[in-house]
PDB file of N, CA and C in Angstrom:
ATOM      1  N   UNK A   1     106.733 156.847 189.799  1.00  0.00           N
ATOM      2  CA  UNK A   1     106.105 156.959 188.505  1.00  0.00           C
ATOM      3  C   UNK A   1     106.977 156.233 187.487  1.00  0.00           C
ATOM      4  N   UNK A   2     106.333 155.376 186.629  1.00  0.00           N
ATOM      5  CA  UNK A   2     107.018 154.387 185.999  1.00  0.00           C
ATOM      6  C   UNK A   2     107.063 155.154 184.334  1.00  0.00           C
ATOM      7  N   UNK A   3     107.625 153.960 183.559  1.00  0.00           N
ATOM      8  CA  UNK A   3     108.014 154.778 182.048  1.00  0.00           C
ATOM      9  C   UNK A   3     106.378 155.602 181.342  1.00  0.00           C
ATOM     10  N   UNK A   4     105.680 154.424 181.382  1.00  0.00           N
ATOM     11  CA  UNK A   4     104.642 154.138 180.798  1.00  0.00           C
ATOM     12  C   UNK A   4     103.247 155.310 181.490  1.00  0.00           C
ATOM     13  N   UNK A   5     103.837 155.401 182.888  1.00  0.00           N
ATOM     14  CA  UNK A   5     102.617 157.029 183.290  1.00  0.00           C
ATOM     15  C   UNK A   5     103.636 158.242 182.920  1.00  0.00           C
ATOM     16  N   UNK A   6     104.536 157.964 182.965  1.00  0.00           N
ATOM     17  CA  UNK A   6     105.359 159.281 182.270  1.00  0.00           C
ATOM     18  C   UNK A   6     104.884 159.695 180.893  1.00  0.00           C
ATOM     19  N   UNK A   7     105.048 158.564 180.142  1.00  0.00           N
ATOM     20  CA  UNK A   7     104.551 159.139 178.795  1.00  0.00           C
ATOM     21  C   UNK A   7     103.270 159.453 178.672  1.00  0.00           C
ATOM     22  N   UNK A   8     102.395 158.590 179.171  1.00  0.00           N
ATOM     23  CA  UNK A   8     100.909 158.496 179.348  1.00  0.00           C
ATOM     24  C   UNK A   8     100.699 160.349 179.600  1.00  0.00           C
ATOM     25  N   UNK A   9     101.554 160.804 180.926  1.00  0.00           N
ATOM     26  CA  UNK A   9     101.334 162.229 181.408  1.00  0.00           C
ATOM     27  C   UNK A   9     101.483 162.845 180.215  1.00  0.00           C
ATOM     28  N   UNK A  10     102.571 162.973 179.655  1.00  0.00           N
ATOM     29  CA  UNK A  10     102.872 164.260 178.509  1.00  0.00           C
ATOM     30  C   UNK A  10     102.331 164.209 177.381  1.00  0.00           C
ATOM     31  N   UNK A  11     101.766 162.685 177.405  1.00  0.00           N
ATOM     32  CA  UNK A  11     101.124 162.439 175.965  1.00  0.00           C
ATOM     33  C   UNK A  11      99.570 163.224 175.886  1.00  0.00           C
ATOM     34  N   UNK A  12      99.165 163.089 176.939  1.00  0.00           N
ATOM     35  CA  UNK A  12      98.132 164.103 177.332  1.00  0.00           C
ATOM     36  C   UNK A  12      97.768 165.754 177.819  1.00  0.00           C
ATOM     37  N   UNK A  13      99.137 165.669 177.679  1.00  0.00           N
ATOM     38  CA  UNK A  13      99.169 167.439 177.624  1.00  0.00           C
ATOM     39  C   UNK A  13      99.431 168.242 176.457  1.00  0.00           C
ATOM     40  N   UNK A  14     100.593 167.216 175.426  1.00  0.00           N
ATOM     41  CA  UNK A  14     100.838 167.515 174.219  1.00  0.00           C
ATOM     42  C   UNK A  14      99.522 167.575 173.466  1.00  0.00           C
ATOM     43  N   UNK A  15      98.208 166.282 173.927  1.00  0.00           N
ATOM     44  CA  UNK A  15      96.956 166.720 172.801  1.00  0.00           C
ATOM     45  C   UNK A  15      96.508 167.693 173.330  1.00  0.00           C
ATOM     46  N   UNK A  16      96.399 167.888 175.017  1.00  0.00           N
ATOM     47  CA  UNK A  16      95.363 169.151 175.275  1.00  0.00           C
ATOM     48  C   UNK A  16      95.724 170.126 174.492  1.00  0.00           C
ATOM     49  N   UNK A  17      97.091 170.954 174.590  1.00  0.00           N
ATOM     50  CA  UNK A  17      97.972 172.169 173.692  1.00  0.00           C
ATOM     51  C   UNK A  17      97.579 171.830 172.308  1.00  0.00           C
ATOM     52  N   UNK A  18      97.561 170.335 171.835  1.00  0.00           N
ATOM     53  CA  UNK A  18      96.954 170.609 170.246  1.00  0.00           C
ATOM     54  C   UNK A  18      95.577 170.892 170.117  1.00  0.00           C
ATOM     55  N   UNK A  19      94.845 170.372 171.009  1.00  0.00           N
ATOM     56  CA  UNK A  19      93.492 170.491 170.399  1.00  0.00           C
ATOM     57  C   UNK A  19      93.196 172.339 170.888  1.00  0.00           C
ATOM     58  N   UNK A  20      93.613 172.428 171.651  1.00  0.00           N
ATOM     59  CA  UNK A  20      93.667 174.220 172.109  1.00  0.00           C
ATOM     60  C   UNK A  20      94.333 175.113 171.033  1.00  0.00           C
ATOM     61  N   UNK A  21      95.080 174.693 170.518  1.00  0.00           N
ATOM     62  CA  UNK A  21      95.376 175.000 169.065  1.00  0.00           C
ATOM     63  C   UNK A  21      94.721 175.117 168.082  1.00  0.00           C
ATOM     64  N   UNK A  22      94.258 173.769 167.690  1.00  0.00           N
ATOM     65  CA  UNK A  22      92.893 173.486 166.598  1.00  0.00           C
ATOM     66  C   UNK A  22      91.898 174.402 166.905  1.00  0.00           C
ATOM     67  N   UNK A  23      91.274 174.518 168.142  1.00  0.00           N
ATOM     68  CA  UNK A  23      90.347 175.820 168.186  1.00  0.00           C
ATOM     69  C   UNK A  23      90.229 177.060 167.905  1.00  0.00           C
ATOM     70  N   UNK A  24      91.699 177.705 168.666  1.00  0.00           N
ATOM     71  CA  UNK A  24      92.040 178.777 168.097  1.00  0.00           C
ATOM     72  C   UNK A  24      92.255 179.183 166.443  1.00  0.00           C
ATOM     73  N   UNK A  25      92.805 178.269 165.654  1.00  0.00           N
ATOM     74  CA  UNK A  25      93.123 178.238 164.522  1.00  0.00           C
ATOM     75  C   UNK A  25      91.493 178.121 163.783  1.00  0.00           C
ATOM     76  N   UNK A  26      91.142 177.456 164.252  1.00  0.00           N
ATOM     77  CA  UNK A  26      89.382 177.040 163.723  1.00  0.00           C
ATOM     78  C   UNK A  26      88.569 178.963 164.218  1.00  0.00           C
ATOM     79  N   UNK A  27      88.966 178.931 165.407  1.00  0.00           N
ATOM     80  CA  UNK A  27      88.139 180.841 165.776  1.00  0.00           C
ATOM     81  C   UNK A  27      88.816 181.877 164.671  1.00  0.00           C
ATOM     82  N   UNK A  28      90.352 181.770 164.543  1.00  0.00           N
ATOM     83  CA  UNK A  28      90.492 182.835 163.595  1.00  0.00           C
ATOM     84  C   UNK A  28      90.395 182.559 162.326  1.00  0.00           C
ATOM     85  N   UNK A  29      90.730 181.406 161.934  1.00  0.00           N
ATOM     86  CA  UNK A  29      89.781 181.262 160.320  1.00  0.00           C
ATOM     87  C   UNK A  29      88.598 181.258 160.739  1.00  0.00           C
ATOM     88  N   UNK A  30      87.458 180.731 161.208  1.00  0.00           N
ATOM     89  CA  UNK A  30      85.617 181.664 160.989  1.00  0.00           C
ATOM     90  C   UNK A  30      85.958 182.989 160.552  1.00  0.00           C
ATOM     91  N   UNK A  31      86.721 183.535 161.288  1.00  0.00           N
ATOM     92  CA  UNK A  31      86.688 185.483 161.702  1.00  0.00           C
ATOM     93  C   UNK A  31      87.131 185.716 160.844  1.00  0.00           C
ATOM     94  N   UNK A  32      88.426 185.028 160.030  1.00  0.00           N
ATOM     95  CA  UNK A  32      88.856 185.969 158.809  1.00  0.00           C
ATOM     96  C   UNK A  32      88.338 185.507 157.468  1.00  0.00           C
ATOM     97  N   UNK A  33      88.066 184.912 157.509  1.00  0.00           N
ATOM     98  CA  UNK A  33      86.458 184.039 156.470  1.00  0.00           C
ATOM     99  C   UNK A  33      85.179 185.129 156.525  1.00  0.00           C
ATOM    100  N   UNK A  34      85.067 185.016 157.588  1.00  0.00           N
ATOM    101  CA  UNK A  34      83.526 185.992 157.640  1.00  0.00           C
ATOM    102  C   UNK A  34      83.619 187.586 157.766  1.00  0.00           C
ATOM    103  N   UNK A  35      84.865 188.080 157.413  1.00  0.00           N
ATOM    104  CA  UNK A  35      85.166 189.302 157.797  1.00  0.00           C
ATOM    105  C   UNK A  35      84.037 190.055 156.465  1.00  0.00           C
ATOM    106  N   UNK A  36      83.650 191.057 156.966  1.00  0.00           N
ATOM    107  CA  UNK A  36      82.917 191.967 156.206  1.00  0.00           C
ATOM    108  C   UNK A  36      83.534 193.160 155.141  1.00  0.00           C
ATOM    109  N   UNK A  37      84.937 192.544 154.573  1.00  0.00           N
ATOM    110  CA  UNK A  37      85.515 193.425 153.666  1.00  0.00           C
ATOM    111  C   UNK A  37      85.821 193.040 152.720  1.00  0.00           C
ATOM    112  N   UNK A  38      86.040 193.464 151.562  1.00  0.00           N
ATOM    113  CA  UNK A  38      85.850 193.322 150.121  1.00  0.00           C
ATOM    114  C   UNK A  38      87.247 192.478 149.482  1.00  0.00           C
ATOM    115  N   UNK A  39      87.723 192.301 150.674  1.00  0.00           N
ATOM    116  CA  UNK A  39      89.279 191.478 150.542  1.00  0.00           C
ATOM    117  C   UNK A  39      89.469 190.039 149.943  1.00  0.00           C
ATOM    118  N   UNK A  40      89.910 189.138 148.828  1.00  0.00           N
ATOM    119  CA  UNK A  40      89.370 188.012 148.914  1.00  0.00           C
ATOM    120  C   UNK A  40      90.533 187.250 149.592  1.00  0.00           C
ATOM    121  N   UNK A  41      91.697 188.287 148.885  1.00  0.00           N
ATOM    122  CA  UNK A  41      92.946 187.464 149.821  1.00  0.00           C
ATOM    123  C   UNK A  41      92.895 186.836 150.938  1.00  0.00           C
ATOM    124  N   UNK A  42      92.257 187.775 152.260  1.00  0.00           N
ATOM    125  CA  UNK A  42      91.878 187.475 153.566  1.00  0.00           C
ATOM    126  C   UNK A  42      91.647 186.088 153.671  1.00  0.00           C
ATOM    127  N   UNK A  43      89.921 186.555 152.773  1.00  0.00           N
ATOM    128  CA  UNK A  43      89.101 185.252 153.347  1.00  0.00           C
ATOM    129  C   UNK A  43      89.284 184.124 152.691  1.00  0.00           C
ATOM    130  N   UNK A  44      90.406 183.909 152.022  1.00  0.00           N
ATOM    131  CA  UNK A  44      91.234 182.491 151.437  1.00  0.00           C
ATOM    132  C   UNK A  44      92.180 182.386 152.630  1.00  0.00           C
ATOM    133  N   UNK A  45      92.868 183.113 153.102  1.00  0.00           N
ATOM    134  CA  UNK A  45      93.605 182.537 154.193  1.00  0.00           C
ATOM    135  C   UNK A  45      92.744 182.143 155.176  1.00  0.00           C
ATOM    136  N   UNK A  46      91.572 183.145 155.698  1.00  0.00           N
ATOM    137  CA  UNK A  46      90.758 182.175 156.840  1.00  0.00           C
ATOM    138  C   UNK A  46      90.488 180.888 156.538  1.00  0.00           C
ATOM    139  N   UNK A  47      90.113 180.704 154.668  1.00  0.00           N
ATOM    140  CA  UNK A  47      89.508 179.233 154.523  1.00  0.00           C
ATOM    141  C   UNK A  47      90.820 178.528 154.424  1.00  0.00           C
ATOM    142  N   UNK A  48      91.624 178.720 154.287  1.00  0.00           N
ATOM    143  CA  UNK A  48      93.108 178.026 154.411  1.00  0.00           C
ATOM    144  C   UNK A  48      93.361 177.153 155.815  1.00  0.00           C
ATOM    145  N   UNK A  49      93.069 178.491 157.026  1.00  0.00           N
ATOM    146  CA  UNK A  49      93.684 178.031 158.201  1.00  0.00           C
ATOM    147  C   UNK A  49      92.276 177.334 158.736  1.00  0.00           C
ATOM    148  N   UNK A  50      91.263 177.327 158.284  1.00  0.00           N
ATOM    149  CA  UNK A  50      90.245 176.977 158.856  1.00  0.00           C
ATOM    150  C   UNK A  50      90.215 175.071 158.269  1.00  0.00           C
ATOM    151  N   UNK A  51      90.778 174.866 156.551  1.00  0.00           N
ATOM    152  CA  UNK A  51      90.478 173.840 156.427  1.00  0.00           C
ATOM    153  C   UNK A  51      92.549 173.063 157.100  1.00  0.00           C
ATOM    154  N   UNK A  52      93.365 173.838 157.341  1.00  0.00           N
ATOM    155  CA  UNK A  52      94.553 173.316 157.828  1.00  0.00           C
ATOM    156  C   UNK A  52      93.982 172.872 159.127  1.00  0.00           C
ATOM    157  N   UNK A  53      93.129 173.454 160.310  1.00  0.00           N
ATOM    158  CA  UNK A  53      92.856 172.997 161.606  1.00  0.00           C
ATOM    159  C   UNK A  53      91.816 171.813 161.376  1.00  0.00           C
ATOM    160  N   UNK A  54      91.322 171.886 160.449  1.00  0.00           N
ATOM    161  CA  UNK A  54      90.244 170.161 160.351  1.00  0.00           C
ATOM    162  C   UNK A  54      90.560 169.328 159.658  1.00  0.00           C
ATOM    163  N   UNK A  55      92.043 168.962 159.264  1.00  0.00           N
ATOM    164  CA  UNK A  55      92.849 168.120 158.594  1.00  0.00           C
ATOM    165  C   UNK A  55      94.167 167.972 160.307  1.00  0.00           C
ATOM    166  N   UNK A  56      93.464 168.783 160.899  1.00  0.00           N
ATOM    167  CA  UNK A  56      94.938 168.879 162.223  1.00  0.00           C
ATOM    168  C   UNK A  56      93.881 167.690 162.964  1.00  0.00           C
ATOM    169  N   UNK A  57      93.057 168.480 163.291  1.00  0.00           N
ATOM    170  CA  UNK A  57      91.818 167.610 164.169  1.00  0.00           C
ATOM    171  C   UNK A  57      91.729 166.241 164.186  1.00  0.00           C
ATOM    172  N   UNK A  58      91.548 166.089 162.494  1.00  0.00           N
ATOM    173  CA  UNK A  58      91.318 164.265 162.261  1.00  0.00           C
ATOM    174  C   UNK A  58      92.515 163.492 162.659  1.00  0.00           C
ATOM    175  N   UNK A  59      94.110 164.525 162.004  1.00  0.00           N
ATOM    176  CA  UNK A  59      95.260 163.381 162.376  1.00  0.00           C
ATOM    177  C   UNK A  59      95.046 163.284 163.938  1.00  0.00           C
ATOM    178  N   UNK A  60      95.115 165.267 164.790  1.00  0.00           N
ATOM    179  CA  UNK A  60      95.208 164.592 165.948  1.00  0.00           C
ATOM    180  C   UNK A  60      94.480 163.694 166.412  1.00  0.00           C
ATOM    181  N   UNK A  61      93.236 163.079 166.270  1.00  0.00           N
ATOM    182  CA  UNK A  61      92.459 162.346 166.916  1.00  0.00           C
ATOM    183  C   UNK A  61      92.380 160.714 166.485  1.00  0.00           C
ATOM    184  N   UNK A  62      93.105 160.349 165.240  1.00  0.00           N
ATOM    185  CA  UNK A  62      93.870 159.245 165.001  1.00  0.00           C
ATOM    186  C   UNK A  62      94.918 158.815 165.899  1.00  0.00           C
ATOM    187  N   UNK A  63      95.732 159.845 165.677  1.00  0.00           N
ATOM    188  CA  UNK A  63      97.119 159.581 166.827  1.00  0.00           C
ATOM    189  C   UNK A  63      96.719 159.811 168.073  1.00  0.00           C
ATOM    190  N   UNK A  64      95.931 159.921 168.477  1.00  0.00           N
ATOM    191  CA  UNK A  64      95.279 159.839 169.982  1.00  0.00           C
ATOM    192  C   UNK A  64      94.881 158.638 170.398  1.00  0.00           C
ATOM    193  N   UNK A  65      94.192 157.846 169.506  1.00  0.00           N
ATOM    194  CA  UNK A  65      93.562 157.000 169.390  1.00  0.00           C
ATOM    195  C   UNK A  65      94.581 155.167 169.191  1.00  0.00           C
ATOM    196  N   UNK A  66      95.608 155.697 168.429  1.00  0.00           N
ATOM    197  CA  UNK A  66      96.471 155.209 167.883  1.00  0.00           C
ATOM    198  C   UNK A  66      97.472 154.715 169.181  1.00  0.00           C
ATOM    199  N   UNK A  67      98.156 155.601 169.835  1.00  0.00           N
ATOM    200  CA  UNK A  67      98.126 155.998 170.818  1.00  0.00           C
ATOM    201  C   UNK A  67      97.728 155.243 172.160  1.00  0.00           C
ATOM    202  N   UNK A  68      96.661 155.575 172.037  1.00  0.00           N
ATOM    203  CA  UNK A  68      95.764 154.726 173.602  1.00  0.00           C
ATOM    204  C   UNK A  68      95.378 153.340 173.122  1.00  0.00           C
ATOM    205  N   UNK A  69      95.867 153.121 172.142  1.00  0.00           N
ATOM    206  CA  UNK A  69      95.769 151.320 171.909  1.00  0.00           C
ATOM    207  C   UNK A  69      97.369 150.902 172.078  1.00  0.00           C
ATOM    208  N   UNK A  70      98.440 151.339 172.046  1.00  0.00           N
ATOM    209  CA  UNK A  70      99.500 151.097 172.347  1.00  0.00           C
ATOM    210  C   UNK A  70      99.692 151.159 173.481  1.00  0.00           C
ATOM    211  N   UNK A  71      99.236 152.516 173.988  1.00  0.00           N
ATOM    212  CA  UNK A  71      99.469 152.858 175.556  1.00  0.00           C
ATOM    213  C   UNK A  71      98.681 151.042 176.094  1.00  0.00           C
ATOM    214  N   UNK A  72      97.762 150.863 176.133  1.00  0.00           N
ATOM    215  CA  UNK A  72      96.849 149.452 176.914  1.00  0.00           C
ATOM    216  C   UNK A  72      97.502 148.993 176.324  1.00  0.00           C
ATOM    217  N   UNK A  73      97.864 148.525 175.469  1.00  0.00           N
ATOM    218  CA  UNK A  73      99.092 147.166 175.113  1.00  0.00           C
ATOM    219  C   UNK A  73      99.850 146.690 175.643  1.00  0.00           C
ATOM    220  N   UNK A  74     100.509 147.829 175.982  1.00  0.00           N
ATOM    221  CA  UNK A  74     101.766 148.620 176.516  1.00  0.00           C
ATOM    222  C   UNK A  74     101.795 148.126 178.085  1.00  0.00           C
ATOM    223  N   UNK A  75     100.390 148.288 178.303  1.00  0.00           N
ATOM    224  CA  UNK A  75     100.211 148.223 180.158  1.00  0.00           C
ATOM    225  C   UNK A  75      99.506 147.162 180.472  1.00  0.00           C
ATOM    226  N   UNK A  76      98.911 146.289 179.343  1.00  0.00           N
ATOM    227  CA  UNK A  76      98.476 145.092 179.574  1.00  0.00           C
ATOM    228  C   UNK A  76      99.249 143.921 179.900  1.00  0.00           C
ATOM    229  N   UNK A  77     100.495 144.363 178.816  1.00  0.00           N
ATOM    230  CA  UNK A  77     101.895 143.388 178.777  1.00  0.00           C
ATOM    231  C   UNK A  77     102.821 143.324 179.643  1.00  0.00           C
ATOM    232  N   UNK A  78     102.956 144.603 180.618  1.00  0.00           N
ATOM    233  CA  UNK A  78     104.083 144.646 180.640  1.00  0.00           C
ATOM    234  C   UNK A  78     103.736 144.356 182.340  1.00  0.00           C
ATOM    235  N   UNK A  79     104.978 143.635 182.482  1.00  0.00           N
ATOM    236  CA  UNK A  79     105.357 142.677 184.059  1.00  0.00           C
ATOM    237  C   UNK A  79     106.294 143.293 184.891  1.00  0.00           C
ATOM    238  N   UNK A  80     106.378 143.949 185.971  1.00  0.00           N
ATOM    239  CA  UNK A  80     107.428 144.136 186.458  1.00  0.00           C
ATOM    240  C   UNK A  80     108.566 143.664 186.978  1.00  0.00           C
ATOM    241  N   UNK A  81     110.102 143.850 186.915  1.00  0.00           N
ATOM    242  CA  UNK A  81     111.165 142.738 186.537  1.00  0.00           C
ATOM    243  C   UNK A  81     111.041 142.109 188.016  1.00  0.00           C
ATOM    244  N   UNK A  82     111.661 141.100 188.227  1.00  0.00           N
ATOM    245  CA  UNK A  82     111.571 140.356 189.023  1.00  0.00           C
ATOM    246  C   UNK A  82     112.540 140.763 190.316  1.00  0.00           C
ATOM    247  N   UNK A  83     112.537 140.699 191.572  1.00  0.00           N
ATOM    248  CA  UNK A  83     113.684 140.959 192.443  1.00  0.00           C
ATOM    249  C   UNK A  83     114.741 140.352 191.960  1.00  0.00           C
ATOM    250  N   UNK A  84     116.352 140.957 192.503  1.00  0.00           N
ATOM    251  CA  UNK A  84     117.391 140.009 192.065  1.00  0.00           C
ATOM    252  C   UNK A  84     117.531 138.889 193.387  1.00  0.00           C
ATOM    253  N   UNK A  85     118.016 138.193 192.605  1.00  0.00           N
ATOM    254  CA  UNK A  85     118.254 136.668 194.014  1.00  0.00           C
ATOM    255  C   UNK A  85     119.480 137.419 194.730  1.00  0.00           C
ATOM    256  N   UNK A  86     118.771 136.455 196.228  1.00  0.00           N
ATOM    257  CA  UNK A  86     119.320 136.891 197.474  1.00  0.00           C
ATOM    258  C   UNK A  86     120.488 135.793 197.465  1.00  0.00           C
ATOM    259  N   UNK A  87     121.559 136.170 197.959  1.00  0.00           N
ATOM    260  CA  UNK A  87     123.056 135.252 198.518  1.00  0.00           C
ATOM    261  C   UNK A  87     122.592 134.360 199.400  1.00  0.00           C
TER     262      UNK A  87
END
């Protein structure tokens, strides 16, 4: 496994864990947004964490994107070094 599937690997586990993030963060702001109590404090933090996970979403999916045009750059360019000369 060379540099370039190494990173490729973790670079794709680091978004799965973010975007699994973004969801969760997106489920408990709905829930504390829509909670049925007279609280407003609450449901400013749900709309807090709800609009922090769709400002997470867009970067992550820039830098994803961002990302997989470097990554093909990256693997379009690159040559593997040459053997060393034999005696």
């Amino acid at each position: 496994m060379g540099l370039v599937e190494f990173v490729r690997d973790v670079t794709a586990q680091v978004v799965v864990v973010a975007w699994a993030l973004f969801f969760l963060s997106w489920v408990v702001g709905w829930a504390l947004k829509g909670l049925p109590i007279p609280l407003t404090r609450v449901k400013k933090i749900g709309e807090r964490i709800l609009e922090d996970g769709v400002w997470a979403a867009f970067w992550l999916a820039v830098g994803s994107s961002v990302f997989a045009l470097v990554s093909y750059i990256a693997s379009s360019v690159y040559q593997p070094l040459p053997p060393p000369p034999s005696p």
